[in-house]
N, C-alpha and C. Protein backbone atom coordinates (compact mmCIF):
# COMPACT_ATOMS: atom_id res chain seq x y z
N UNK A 1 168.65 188.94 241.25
CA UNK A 1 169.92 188.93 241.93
C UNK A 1 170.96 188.17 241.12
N UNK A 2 170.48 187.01 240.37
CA UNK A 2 171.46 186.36 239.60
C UNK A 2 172.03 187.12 238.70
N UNK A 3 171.07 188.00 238.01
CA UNK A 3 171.38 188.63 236.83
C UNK A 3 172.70 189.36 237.14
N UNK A 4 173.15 189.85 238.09
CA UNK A 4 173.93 190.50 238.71
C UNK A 4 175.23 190.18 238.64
N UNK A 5 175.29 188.99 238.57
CA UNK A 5 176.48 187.92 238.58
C UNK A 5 177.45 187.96 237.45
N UNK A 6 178.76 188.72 237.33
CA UNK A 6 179.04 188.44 236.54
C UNK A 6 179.41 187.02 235.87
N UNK A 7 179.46 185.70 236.14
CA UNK A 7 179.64 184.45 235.70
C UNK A 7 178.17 184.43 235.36
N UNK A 8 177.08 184.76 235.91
CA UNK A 8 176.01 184.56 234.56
C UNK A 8 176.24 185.66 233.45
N UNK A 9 176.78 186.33 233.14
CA UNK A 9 177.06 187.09 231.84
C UNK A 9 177.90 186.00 230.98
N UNK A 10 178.47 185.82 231.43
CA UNK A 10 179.98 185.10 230.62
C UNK A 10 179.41 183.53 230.68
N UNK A 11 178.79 183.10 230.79
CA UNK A 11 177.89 181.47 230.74
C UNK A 11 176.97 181.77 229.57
N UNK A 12 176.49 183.25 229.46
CA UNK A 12 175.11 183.42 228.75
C UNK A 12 175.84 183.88 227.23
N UNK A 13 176.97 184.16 227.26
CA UNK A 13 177.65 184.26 225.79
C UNK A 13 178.15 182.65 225.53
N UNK A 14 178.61 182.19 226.43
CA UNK A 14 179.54 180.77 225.92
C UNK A 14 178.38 180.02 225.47
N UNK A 15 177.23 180.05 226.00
CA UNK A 15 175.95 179.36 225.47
C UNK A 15 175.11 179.76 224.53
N UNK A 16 175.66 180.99 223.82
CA UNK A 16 175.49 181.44 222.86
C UNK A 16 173.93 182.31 223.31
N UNK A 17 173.52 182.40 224.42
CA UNK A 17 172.24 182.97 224.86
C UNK A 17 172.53 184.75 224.70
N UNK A 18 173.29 185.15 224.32
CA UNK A 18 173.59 186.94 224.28
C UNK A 18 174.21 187.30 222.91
N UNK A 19 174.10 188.52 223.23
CA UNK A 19 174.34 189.02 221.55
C UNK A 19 175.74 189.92 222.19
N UNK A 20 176.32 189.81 221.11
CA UNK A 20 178.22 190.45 221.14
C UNK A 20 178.02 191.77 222.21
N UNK A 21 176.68 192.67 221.80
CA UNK A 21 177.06 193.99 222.06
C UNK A 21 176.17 193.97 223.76
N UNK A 22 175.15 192.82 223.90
CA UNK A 22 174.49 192.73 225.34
C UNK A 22 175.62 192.57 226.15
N UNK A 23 176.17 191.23 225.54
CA UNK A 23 177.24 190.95 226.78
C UNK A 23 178.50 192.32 226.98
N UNK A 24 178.87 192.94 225.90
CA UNK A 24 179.84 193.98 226.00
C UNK A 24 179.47 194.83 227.23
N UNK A 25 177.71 195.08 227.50
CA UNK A 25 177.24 195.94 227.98
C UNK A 25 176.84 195.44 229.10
N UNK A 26 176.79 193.99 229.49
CA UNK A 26 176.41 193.50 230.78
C UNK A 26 177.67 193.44 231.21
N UNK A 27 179.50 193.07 231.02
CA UNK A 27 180.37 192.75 231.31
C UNK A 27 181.15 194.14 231.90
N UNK A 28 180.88 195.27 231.26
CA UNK A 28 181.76 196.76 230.86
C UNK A 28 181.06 197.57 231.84
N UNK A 29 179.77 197.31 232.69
CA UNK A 29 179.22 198.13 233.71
C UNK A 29 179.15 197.17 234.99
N UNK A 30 179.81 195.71 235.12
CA UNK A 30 179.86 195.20 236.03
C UNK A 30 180.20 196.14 237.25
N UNK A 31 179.71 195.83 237.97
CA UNK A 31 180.81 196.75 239.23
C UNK A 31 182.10 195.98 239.69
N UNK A 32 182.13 194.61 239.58
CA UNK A 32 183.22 193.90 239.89
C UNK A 32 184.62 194.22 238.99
N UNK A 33 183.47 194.98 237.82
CA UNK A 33 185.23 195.17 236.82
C UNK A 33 185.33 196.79 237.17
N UNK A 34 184.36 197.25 237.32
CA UNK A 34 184.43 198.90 237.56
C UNK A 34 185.15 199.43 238.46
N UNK A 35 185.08 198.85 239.67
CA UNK A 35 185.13 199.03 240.95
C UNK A 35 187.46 198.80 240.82
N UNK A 36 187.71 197.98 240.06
CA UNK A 36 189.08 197.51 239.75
C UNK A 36 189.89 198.60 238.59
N UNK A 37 189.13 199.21 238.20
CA UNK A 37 189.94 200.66 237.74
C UNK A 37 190.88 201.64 238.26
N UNK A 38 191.70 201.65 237.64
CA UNK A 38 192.90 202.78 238.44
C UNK A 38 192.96 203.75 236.95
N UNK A 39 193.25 204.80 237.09
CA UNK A 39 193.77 205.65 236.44
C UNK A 39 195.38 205.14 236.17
N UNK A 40 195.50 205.05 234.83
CA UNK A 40 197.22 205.03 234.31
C UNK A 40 197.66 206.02 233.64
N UNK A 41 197.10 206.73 232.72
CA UNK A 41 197.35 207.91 232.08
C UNK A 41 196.32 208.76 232.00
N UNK A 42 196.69 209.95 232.58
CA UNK A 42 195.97 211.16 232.03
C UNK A 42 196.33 211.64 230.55
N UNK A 43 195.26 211.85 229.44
CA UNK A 43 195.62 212.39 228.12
C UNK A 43 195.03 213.72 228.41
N UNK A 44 196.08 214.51 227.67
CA UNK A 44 195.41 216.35 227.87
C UNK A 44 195.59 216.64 226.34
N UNK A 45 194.14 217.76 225.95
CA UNK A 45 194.37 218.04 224.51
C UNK A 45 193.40 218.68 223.86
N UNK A 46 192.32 218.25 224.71
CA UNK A 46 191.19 218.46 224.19
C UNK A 46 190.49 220.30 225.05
N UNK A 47 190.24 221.00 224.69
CA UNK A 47 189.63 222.32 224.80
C UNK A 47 188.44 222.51 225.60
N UNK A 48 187.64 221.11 225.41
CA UNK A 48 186.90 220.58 226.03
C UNK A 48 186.05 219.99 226.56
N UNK A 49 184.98 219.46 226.93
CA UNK A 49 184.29 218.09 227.77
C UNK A 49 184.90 217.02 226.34
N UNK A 50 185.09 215.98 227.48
CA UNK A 50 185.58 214.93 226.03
C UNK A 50 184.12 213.68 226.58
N UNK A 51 183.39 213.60 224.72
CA UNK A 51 182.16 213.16 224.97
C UNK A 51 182.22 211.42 224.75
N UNK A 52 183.00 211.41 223.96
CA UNK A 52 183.49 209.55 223.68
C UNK A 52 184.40 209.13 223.32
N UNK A 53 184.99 208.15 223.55
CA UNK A 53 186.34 206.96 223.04
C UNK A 53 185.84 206.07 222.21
N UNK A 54 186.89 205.58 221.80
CA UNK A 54 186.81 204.83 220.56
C UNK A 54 188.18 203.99 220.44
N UNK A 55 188.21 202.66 220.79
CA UNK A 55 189.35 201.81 220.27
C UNK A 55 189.36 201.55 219.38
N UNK A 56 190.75 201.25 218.04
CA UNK A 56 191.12 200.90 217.14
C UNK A 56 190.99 199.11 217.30
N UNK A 57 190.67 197.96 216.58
CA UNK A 57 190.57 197.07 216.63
C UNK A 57 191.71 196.16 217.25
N UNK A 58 192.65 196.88 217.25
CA UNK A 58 193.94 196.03 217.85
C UNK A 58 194.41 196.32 219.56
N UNK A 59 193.65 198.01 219.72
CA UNK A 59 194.53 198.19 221.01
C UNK A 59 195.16 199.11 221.05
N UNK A 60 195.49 199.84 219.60
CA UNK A 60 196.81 200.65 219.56
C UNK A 60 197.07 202.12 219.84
N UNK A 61 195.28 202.05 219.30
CA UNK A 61 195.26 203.84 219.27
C UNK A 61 193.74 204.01 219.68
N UNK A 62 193.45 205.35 219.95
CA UNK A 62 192.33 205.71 221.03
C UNK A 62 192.07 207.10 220.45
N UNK A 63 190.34 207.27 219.57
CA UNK A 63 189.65 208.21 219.31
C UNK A 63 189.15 208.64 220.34
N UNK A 64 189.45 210.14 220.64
CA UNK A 64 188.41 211.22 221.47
C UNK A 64 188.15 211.87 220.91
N UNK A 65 186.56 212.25 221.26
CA UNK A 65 186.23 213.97 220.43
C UNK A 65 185.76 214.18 221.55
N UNK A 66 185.37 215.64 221.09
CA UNK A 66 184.82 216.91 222.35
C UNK A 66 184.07 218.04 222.08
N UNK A 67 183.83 218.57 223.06
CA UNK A 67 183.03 219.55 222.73
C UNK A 67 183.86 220.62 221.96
N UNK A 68 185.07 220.73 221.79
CA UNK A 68 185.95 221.59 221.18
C UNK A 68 185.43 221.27 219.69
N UNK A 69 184.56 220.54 219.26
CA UNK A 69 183.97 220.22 217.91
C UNK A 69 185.48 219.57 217.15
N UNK A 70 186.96 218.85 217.99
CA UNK A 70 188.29 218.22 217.22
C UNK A 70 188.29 216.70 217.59
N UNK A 71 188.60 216.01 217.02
CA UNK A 71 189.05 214.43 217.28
C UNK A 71 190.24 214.47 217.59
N UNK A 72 190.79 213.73 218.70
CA UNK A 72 192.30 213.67 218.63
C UNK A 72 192.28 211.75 218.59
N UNK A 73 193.24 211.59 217.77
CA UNK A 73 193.65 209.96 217.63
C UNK A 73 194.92 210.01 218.37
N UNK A 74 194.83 209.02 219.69
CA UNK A 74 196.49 209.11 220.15
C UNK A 74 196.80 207.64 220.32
N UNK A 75 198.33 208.12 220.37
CA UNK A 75 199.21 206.78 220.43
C UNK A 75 198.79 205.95 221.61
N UNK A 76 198.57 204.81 221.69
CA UNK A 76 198.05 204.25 223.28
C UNK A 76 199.62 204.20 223.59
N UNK A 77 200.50 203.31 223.33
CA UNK A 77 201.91 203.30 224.11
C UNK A 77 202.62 204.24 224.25
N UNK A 78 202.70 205.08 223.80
CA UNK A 78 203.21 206.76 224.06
C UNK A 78 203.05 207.29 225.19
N UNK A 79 200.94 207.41 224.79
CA UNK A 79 200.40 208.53 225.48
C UNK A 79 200.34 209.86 224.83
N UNK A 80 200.49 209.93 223.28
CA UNK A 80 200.96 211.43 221.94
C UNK A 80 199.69 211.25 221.68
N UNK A 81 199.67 212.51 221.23
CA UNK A 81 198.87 212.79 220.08
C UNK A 81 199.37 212.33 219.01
N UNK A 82 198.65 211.44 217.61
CA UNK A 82 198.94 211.29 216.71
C UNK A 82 198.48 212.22 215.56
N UNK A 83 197.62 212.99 215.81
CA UNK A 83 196.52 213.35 214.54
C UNK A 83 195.92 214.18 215.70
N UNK A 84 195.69 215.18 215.16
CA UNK A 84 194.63 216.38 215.53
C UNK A 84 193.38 216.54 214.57
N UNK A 85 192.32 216.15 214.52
CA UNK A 85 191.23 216.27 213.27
C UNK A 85 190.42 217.43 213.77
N UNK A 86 190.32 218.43 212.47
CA UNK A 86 189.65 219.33 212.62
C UNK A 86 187.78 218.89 212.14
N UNK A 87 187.23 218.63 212.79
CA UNK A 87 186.25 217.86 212.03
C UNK A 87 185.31 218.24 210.78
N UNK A 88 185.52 219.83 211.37
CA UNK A 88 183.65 220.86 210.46
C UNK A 88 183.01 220.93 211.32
N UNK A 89 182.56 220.39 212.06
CA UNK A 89 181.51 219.99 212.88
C UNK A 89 181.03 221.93 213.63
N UNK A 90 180.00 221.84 214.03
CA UNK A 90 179.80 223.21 214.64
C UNK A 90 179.40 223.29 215.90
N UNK A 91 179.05 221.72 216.24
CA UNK A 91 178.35 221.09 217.52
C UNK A 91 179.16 220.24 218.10
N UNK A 92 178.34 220.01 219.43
CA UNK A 92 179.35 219.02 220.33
C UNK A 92 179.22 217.71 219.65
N UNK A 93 180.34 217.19 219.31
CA UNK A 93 180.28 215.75 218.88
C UNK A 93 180.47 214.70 219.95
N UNK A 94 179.67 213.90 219.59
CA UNK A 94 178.90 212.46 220.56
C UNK A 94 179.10 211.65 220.21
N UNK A 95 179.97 211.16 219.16
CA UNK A 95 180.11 209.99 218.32
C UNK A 95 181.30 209.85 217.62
N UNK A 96 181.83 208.47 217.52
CA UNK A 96 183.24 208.66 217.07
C UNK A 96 183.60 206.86 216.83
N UNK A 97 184.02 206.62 215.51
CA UNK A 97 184.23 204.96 215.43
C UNK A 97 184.71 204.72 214.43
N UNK A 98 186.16 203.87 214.34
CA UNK A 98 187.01 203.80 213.38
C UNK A 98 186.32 202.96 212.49
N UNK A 99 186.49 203.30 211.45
CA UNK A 99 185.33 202.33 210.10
C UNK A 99 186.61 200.92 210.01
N UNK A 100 185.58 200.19 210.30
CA UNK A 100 186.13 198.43 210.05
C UNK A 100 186.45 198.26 208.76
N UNK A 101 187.85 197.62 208.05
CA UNK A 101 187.81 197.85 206.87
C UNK A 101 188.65 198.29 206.45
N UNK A 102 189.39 199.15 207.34
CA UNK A 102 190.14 200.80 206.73
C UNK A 102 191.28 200.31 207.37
N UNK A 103 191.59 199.61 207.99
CA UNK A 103 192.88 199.27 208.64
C UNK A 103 193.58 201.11 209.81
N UNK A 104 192.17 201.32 209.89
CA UNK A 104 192.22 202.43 210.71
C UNK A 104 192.59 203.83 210.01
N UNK A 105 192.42 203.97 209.09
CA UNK A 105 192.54 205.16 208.27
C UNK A 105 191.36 206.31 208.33
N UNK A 106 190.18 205.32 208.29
CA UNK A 106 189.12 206.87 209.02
C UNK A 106 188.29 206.04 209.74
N UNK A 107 187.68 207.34 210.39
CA UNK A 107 186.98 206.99 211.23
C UNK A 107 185.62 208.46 211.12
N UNK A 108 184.63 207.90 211.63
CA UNK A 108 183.12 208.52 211.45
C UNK A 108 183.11 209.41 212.99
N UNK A 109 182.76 210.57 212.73
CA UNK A 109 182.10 211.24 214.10
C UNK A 109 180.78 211.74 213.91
N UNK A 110 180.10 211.77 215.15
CA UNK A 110 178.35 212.60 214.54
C UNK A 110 178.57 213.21 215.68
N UNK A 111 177.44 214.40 215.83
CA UNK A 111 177.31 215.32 216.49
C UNK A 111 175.77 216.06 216.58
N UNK A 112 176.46 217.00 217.41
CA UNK A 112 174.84 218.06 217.54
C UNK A 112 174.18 218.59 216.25
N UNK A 113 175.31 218.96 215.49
CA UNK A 113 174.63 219.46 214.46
C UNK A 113 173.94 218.64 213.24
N UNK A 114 173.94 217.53 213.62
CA UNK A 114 172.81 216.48 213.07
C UNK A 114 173.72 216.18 212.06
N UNK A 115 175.12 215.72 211.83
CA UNK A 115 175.83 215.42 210.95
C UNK A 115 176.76 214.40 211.46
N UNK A 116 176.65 213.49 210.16
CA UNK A 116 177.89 212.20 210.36
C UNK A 116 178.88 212.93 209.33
N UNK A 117 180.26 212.44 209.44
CA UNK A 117 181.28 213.25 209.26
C UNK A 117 182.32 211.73 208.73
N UNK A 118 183.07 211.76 207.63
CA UNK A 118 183.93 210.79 207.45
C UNK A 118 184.81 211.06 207.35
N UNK A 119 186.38 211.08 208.31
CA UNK A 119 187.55 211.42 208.41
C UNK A 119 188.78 210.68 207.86
């Protein structure tokens, strides 16, 4: 029942007892933060099922891909499309993450067709 708690998540990083990506994953399925979601923007663009997001390290901009086998990178303060990526891909892509490093210039997608992809 404790485990449940979000203040034991956030005690168990300050005490250094969790790893970056546990706590991401104990904090990001809380229901206390879930449950506090509203919809602010609908993005339209994609052809279709959109399989993952992807934040840019700052906030600014937001990778989707889809089953349309395209990445779209959009403006977060807009709400635009910035970039339409045609990927190659032939499969539904499942994967999508701006390479650290690049100051956001590419970013990696993988997919069904058993391929990582560098954009």
């Amino acid at each position: 029942m404790f485990r449940a708690n979000i203040f034991y998540a956030l005690e168990k990083q300050r005490c250094g007892n969790s790893l970056p990506n546990e706590y991401r994953r104990e904090l990001g399925a809380h229901t206390s933060i879930i449950g506090k979601l509203t919809l602010d923007t609908e993005l339209t663009g994609h052809d279709g099922c959109v399989n993952r997001l992807a934040w840019n390290s700052t906030g600014t901009k937001l990778a989707s891909v889809s089953d349309d086998c395209t990445c779209i990178i959009w403006d977060v303060q807009n709400s635009s499309p910035l970039s339409v990526i045609n990927t190659g891909h032939t499969r539904n892509i499942f994967g999508v993450a701006f390479l650290p490093g690049t100051h956001d210039l590419y970013l990696a997608t993988g997919a069904m067709d058993h391929q990582v992809r560098v954009h």
